[in-house]
N, C-alpha and C. Protein backbone atom coordinates (compact mmCIF):
# COMPACT_ATOMS: atom_id res chain seq x y z
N UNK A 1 -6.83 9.71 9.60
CA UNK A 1 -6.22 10.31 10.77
C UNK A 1 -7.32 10.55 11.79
N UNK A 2 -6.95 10.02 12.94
CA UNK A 2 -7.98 10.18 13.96
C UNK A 2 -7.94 11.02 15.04
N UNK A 3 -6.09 11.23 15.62
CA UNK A 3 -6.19 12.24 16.05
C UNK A 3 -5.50 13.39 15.85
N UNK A 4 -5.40 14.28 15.88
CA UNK A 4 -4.93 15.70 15.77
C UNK A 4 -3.70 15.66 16.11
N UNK A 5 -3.20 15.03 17.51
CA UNK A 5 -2.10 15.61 18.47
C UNK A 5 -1.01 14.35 17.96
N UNK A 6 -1.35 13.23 16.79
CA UNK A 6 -0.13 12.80 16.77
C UNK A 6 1.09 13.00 15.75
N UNK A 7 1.85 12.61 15.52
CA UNK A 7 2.77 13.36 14.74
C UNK A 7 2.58 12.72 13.84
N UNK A 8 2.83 13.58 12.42
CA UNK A 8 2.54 13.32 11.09
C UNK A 8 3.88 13.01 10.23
N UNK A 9 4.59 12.22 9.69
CA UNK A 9 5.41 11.52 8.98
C UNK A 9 5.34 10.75 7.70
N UNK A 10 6.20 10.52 7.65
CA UNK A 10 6.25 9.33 5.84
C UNK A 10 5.04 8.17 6.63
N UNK A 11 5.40 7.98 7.90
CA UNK A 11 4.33 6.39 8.27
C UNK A 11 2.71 6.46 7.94
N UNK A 12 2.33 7.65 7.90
CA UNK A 12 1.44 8.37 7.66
C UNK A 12 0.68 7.82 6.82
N UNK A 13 1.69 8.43 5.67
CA UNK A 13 1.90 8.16 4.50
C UNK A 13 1.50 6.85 3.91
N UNK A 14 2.83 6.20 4.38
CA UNK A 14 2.63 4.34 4.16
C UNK A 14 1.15 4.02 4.69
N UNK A 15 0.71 4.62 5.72
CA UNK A 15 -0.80 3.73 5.88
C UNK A 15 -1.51 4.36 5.00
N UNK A 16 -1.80 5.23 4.60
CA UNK A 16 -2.73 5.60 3.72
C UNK A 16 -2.87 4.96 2.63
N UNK A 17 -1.17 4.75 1.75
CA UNK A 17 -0.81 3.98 0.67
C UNK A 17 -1.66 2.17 1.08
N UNK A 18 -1.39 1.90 2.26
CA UNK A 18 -1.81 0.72 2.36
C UNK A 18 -3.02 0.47 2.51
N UNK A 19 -3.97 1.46 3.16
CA UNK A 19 -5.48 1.27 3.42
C UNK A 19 -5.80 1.62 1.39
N UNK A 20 -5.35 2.30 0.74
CA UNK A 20 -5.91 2.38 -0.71
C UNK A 20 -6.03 1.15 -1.39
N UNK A 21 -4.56 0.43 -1.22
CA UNK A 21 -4.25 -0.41 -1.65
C UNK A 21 -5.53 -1.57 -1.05
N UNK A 22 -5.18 -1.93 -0.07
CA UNK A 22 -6.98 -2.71 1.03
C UNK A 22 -7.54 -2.50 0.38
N UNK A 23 -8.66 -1.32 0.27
CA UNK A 23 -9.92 -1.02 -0.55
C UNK A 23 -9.81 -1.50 -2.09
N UNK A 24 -9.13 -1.29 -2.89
CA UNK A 24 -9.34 -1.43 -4.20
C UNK A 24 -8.87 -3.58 -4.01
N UNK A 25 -8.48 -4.10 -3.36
CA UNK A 25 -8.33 -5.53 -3.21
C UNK A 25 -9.54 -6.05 -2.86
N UNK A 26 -10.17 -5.71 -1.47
CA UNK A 26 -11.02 -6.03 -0.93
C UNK A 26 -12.85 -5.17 -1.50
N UNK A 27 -12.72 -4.33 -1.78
CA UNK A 27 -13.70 -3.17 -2.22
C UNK A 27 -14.27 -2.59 -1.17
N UNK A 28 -13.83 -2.44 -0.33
CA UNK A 28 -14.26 -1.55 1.11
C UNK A 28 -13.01 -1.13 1.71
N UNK A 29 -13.22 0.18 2.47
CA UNK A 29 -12.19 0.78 3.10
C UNK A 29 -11.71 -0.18 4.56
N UNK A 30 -10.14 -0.76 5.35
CA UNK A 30 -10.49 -0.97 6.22
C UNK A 30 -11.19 -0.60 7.54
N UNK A 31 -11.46 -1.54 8.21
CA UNK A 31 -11.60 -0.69 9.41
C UNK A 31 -10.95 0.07 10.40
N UNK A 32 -11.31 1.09 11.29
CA UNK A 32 -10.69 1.90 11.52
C UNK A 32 -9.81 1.55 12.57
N UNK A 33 -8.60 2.34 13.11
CA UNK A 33 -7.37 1.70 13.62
C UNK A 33 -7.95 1.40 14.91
N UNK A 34 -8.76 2.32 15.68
CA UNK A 34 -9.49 2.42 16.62
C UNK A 34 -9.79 0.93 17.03
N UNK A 35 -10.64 0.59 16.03
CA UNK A 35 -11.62 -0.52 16.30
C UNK A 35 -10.60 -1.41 16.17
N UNK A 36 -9.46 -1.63 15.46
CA UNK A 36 -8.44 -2.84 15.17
C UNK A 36 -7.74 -3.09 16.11
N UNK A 37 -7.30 -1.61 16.82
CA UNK A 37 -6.47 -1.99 18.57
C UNK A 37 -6.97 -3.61 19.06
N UNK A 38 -8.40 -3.66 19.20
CA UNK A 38 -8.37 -4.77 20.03
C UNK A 38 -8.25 -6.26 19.27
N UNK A 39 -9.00 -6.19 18.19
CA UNK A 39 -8.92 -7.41 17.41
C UNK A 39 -8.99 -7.19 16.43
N UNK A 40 -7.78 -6.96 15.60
CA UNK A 40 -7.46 -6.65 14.43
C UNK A 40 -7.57 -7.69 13.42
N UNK A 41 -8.53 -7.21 12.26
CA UNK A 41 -8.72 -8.06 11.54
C UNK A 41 -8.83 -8.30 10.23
N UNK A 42 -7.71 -6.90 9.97
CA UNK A 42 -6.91 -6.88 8.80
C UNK A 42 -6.33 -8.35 8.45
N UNK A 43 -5.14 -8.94 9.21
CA UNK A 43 -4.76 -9.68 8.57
C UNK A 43 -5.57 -11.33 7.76
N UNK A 44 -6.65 -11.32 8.90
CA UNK A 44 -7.22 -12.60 7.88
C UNK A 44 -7.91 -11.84 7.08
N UNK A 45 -8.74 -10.69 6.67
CA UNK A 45 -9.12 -10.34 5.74
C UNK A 45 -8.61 -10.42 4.53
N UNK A 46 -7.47 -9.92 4.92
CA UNK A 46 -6.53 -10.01 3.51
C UNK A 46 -6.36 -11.20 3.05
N UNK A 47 -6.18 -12.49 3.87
CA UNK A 47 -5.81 -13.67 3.36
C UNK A 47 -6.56 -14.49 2.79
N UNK A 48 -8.39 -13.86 3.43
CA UNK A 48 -9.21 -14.38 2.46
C UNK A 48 -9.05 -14.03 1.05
N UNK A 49 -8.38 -12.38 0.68
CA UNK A 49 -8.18 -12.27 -0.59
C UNK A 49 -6.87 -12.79 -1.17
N UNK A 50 -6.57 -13.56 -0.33
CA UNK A 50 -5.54 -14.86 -0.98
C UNK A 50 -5.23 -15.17 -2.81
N UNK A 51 -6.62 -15.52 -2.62
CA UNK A 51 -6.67 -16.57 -4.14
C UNK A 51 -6.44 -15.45 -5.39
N UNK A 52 -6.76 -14.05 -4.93
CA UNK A 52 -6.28 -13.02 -6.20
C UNK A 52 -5.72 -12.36 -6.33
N UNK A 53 -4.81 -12.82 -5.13
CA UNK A 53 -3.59 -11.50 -4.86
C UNK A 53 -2.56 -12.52 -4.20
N UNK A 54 -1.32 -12.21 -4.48
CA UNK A 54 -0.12 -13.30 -3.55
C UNK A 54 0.19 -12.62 -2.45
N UNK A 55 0.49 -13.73 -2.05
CA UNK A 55 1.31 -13.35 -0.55
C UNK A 55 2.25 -12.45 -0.37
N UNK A 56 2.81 -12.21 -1.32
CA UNK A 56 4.09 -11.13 -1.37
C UNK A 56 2.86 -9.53 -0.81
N UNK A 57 2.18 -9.56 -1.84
CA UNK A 57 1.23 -8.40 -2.18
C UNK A 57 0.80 -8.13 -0.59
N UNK A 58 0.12 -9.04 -0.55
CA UNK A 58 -0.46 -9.04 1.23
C UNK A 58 0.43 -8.88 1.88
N UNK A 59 1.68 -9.08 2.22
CA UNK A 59 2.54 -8.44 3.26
C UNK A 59 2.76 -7.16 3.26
N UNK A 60 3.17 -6.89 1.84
CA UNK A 60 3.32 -5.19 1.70
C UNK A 60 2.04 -4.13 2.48
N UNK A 61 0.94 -5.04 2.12
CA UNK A 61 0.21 -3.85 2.52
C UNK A 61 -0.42 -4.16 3.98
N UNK A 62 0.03 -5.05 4.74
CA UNK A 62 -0.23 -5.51 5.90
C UNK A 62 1.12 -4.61 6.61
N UNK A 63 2.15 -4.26 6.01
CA UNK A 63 3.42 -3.90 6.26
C UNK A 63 3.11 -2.71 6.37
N UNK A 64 2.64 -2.37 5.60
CA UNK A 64 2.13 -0.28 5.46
C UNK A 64 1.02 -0.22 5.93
N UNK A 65 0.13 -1.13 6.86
CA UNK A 65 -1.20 -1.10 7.69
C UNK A 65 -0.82 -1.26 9.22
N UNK A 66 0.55 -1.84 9.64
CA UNK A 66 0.72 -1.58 11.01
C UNK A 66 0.31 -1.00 11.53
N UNK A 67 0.06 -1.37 12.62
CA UNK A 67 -0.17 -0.44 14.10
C UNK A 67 0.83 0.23 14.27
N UNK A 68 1.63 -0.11 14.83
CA UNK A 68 2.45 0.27 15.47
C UNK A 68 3.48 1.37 13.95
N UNK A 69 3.52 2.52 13.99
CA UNK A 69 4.06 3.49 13.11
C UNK A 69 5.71 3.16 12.54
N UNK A 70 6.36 2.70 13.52
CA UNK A 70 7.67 2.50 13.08
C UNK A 70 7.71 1.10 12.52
N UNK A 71 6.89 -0.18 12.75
CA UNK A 71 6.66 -1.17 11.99
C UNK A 71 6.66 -0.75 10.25
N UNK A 72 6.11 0.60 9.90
CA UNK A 72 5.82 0.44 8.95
C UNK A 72 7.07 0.45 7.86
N UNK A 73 6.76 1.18 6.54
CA UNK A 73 7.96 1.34 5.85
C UNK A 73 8.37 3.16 6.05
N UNK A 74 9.19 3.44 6.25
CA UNK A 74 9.75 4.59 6.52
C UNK A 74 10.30 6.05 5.43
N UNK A 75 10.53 5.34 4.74
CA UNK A 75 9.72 6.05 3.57
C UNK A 75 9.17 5.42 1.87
N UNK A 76 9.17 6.42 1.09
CA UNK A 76 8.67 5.61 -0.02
C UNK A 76 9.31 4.96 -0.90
N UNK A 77 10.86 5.10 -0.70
CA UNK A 77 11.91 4.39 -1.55
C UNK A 77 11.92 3.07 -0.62
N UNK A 78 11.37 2.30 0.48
CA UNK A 78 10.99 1.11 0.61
C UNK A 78 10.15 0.63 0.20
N UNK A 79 9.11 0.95 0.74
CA UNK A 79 8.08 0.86 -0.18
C UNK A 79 8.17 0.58 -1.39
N UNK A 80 8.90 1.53 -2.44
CA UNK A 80 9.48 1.15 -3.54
C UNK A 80 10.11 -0.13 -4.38
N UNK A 81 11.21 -0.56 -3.32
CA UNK A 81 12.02 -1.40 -3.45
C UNK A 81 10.66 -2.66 -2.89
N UNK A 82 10.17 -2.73 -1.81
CA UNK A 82 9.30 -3.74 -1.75
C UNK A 82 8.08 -4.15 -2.64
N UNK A 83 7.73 -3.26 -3.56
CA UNK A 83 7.06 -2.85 -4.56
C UNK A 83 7.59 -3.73 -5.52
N UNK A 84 9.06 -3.30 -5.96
CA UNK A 84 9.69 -3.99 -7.63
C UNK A 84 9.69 -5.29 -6.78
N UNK A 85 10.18 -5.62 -5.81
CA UNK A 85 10.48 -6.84 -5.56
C UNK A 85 9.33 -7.61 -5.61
N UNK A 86 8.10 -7.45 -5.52
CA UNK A 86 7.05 -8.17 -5.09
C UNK A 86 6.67 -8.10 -7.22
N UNK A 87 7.27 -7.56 -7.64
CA UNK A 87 6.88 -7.48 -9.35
C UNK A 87 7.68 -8.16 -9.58
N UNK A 88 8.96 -7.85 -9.48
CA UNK A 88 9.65 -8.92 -9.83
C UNK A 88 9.49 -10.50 -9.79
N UNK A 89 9.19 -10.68 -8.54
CA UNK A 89 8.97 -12.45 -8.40
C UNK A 89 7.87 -12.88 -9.17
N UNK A 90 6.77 -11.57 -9.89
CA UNK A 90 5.88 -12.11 -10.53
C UNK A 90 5.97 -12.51 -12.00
């Protein structure tokens, strides 16, 4: 959280879930949202971690790394459901 004055919600939430998720894939925390405004570079990061993680996996947490707050998942019973589903196909 970077600033104080914005409102705090489940989206919150979902990014946090998703930057954990980042770090333990990649082994570094991402970078900060700040710096991603301009050239965000989450998503090829992740795709370099392609080869040990599927694509399903990488959306989810590209999904709960949005920018934009309402992009994300809204609460954790999506999350959820995008969760089994991404187990499931495995």
């Amino acid at each position: 959280m970077y600033k104080r004055d914005s409102p705090l919600g489940p989206w919150t939430d979902m990014y946090a879930i998703g930057a954990c998720i980042y770090a333990m894939m990649l082994g570094c925390p991402p970078p900060e949202v700040v710096k991603r405004r301009a050239k965000d570079p989450v998503p090829e990061l992740l795709m370099r971690s392609g080869t040990s993680y599927s694509d399903k996996l990488i959306e989810v947490v590209e999904w709960c790394m949005a920018l934009d707050p309402l992009a994300r998942p809204q609460s954790v019973f999506e999350l959820q459901a995008a969760l089994a589903n991404y187990q499931a196909s495995n």
